[in-house]
N, C-alpha and C. Protein backbone atom coordinates (compact mmCIF):
# COMPACT_ATOMS: atom_id res chain seq x y z
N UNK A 1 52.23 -47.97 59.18
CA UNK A 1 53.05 -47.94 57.99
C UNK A 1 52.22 -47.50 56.79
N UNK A 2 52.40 -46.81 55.74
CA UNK A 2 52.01 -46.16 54.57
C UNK A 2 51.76 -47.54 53.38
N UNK A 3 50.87 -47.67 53.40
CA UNK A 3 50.77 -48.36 51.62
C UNK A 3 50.41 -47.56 50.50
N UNK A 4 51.13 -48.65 49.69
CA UNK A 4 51.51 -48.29 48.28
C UNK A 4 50.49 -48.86 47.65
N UNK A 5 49.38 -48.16 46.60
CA UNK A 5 48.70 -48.83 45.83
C UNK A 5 49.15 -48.62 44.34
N UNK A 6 49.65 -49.74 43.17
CA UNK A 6 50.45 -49.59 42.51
C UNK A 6 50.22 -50.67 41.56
N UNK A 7 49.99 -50.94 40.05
CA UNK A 7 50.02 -51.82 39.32
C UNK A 7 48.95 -52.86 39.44
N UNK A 8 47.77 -53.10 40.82
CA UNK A 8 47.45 -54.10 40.80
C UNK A 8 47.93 -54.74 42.31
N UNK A 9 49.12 -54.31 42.61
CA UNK A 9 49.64 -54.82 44.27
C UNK A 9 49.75 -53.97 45.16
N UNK A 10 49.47 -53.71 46.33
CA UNK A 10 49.23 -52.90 47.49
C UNK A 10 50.12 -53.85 48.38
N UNK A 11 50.95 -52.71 48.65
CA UNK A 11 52.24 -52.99 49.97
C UNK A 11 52.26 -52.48 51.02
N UNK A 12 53.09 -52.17 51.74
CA UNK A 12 53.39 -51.45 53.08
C UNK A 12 55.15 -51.15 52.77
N UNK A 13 54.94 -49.65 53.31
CA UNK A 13 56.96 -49.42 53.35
C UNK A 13 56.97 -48.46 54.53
N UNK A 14 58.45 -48.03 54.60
CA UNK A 14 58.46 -47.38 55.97
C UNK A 14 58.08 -45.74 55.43
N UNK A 15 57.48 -45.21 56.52
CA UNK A 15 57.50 -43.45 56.76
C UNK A 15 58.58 -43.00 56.03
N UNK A 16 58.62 -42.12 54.89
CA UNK A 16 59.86 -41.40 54.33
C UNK A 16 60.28 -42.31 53.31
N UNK A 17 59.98 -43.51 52.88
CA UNK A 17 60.25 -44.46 51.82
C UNK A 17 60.72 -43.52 50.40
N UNK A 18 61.39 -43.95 49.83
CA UNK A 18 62.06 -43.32 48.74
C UNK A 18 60.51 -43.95 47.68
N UNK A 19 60.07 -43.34 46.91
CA UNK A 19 58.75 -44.27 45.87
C UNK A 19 59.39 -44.93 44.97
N UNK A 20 60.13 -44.17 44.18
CA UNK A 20 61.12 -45.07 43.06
C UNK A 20 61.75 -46.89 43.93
N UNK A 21 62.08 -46.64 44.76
CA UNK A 21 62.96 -47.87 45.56
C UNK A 21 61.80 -48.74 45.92
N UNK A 22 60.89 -47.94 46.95
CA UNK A 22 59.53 -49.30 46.73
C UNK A 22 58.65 -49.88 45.77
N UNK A 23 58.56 -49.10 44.72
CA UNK A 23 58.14 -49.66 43.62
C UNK A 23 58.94 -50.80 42.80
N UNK A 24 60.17 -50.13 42.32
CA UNK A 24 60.94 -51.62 42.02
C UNK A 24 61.48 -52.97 42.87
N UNK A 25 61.52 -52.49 44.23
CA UNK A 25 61.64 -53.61 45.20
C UNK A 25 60.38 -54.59 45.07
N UNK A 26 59.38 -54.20 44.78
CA UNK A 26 57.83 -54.79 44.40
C UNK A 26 57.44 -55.09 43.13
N UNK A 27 58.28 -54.97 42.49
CA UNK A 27 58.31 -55.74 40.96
C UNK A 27 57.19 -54.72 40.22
N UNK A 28 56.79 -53.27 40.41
CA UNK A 28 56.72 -52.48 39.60
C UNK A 28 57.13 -52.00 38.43
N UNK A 29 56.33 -52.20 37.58
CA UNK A 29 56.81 -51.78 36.12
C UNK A 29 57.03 -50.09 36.11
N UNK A 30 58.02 -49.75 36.91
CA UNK A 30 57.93 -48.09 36.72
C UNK A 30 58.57 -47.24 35.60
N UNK A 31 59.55 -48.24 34.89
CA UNK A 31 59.71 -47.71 33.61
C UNK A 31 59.24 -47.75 31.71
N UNK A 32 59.12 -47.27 31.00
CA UNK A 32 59.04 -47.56 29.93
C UNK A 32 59.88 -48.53 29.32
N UNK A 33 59.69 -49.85 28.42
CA UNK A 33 60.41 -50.82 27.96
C UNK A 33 61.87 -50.17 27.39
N UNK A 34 61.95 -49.20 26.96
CA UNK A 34 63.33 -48.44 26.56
C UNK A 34 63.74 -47.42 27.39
N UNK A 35 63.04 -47.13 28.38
CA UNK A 35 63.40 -46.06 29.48
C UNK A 35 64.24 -47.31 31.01
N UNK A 36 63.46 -48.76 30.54
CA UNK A 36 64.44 -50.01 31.44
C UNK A 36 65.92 -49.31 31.50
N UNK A 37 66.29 -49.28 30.38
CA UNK A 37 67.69 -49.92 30.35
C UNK A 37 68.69 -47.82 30.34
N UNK A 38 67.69 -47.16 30.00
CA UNK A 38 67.94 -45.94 29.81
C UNK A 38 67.47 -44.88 30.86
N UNK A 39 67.45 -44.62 31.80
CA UNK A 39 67.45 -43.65 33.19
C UNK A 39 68.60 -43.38 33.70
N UNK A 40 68.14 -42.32 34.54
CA UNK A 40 69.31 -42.14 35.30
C UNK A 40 69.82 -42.61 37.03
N UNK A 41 68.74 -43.67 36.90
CA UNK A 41 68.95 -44.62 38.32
C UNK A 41 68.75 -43.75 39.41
N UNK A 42 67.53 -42.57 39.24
CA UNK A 42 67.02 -41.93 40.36
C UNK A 42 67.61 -40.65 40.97
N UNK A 43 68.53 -40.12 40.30
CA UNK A 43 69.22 -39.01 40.79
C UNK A 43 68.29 -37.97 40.20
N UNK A 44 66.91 -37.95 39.17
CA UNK A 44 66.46 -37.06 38.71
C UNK A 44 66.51 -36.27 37.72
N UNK A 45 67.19 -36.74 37.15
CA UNK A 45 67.46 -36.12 35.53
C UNK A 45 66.98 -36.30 34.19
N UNK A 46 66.83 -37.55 34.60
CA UNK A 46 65.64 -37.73 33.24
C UNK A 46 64.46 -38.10 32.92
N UNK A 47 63.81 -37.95 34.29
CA UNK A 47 62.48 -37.07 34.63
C UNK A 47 61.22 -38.95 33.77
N UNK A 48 62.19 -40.42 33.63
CA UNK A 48 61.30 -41.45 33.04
C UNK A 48 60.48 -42.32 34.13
N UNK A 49 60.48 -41.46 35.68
CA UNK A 49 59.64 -42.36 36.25
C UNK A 49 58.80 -41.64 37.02
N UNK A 50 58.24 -40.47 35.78
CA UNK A 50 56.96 -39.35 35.87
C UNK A 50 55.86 -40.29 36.42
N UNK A 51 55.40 -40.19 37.55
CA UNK A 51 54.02 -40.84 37.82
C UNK A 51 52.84 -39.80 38.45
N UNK A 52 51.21 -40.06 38.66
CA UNK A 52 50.82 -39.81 39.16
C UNK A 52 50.33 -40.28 40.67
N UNK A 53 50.15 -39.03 41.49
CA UNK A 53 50.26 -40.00 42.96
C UNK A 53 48.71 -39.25 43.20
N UNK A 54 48.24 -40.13 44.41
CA UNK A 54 47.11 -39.58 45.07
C UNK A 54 47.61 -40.45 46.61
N UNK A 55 47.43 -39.33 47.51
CA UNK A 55 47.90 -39.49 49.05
C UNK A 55 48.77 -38.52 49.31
N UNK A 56 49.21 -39.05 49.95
CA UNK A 56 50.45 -38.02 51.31
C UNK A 56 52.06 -38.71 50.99
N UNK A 57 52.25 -37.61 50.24
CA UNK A 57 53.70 -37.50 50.26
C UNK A 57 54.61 -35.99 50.03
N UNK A 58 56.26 -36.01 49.97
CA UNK A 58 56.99 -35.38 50.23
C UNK A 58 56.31 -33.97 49.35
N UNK A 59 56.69 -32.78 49.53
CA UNK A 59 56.76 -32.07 48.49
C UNK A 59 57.78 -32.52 47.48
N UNK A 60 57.60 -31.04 46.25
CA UNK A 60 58.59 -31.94 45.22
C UNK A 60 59.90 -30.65 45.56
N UNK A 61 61.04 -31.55 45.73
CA UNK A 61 62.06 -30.92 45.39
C UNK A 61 62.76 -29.99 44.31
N UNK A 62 63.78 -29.36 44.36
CA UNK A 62 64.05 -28.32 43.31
C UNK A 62 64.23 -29.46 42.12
N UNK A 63 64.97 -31.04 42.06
CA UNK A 63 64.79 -31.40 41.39
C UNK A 63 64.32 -32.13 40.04
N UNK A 64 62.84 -32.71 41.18
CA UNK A 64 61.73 -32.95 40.56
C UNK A 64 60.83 -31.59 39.93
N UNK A 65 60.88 -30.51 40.43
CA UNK A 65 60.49 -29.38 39.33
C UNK A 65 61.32 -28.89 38.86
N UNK A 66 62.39 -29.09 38.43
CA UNK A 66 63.23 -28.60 37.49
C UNK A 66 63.41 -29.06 36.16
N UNK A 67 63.65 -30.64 36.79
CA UNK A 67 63.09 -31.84 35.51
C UNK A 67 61.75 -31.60 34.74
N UNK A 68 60.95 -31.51 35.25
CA UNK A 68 59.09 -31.52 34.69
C UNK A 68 59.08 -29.92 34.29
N UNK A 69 59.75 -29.52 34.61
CA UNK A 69 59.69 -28.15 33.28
C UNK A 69 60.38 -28.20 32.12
N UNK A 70 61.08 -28.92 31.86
CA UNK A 70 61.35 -29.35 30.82
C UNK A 70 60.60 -30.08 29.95
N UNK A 71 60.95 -30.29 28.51
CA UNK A 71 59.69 -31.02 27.77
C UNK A 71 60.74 -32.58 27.66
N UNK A 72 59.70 -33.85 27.24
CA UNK A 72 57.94 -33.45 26.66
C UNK A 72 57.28 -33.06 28.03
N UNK A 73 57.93 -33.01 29.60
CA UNK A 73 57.03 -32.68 30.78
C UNK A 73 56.63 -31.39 30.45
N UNK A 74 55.29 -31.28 31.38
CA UNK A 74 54.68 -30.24 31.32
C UNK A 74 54.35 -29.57 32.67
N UNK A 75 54.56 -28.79 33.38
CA UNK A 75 54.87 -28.24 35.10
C UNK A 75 53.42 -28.13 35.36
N UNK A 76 52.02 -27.90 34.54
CA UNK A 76 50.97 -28.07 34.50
C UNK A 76 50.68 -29.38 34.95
N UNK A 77 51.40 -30.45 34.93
CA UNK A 77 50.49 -31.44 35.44
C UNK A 77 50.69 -32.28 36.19
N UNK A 78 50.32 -32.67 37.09
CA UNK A 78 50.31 -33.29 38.12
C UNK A 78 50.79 -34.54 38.42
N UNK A 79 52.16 -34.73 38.02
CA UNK A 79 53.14 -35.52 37.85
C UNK A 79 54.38 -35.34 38.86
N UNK A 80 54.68 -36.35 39.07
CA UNK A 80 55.64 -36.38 40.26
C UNK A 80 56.87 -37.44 39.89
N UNK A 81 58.34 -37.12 39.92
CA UNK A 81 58.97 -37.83 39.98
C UNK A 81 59.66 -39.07 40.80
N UNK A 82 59.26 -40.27 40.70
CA UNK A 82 59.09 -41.06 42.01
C UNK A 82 60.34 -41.17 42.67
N UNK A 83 61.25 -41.18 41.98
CA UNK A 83 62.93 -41.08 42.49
C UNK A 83 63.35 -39.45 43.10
N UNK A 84 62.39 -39.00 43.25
CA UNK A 84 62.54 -37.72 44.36
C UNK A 84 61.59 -37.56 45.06
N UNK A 85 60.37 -38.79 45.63
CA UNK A 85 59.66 -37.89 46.39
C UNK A 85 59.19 -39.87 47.58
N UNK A 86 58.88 -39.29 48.48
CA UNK A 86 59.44 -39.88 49.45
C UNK A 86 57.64 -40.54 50.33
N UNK A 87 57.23 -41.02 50.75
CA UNK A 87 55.99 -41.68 50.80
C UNK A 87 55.39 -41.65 52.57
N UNK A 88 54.64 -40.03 52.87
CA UNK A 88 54.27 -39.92 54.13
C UNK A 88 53.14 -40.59 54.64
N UNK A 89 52.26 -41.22 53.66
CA UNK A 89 50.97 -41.93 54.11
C UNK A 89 50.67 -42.87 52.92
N UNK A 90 49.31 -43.05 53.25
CA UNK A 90 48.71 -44.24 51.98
C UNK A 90 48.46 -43.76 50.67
N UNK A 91 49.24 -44.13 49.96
CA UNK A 91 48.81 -43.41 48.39
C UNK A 91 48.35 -44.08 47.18
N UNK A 92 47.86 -43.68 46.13
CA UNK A 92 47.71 -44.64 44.90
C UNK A 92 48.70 -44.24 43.94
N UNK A 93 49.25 -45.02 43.28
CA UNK A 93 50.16 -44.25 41.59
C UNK A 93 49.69 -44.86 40.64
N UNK A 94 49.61 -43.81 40.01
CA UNK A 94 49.46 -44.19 37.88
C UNK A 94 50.44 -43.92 37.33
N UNK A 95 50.92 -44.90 36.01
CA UNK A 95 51.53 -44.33 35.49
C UNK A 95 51.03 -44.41 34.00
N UNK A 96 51.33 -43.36 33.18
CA UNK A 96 51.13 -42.73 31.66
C UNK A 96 52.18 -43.67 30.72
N UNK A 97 51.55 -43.77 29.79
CA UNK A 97 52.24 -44.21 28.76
C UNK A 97 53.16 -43.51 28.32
N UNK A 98 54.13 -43.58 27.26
CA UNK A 98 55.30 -42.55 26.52
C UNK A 98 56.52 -42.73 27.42
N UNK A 99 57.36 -42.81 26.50
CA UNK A 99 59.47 -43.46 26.91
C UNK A 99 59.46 -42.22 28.48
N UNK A 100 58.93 -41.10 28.66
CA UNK A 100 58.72 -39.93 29.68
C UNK A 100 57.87 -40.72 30.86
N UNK A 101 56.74 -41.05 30.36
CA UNK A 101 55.22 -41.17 31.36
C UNK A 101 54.63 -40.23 30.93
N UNK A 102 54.56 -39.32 29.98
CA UNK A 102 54.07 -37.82 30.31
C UNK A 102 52.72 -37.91 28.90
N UNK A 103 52.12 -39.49 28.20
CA UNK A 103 51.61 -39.30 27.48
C UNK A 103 49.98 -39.23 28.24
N UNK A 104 48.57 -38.80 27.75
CA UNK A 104 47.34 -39.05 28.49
C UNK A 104 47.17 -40.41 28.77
N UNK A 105 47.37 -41.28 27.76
CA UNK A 105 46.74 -42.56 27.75
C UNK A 105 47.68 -43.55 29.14
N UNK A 106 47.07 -44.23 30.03
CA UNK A 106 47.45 -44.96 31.03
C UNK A 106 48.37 -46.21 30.81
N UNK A 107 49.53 -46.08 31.24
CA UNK A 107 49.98 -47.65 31.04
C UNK A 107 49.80 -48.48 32.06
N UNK A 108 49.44 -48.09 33.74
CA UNK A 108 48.76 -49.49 34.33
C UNK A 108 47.81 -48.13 35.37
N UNK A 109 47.19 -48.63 35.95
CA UNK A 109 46.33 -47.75 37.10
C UNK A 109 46.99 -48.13 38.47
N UNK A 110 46.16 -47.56 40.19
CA UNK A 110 46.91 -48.63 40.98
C UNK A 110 46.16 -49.74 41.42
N UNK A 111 45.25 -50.30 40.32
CA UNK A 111 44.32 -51.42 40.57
C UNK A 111 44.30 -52.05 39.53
N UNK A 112 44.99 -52.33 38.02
CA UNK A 112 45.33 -53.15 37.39
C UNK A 112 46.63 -52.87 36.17
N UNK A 113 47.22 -53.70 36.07
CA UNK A 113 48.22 -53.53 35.40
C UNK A 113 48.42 -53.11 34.06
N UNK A 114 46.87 -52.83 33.42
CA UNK A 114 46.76 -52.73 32.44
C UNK A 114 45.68 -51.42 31.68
């Protein structure tokens, strides 16, 4: 099974795991405090649960690059939308500060929450 290294907690999910779904099933902070209540519950459109991954997963769909070419995303960087991309092996995620994710500065690593 693939683990998730994420916030500080390292899990296990199945082959093909949706990332968006295991992260909040695991009490992941994957959104911005005003991006909580404001997304689009993973269909990909509003591009607020921009993370960075390291490991084996899906390519990105037409959706997830369609979104991240848009601003403030930038198709330059190595950002992945977790509600479109799907979890083939062991990976780490970061996520960026800003209501997007898309700012430099880190809002948790996948070894502390802070």
């Amino acid at each position: 099974m693939p683990t998730i290294t994420a916030q500080g907690k390292t899990f296990d999910c199945k082959p093909g795991a949706n990332l968006r779904r295991a992260l909040l099933e695991h009490g992941i902070d994957l959104y911005s405090p005003r991006a909580n209540y404001v997304n689009c519950m993973g269909i990909g459109t509003c591009g607020t649960c921009a993370v960075a991954i390291e490991g084996n997963v899906s390519k990105a769909n037409w959706r997830d690059v369609a979104r991240r070419t848009l601003p403030p995303h930038d198709p330059q960087k190595s950002l992945r939308l977790a509600c479109q991309t799907q979890v083939l092996g062991d990976i780490k995620v970061t996520k960026f500060e800003g209501f997007w994710g898309h700012e430099s500065a880190t809002a948790w690593t996948p070894q502390s929450s802070d």
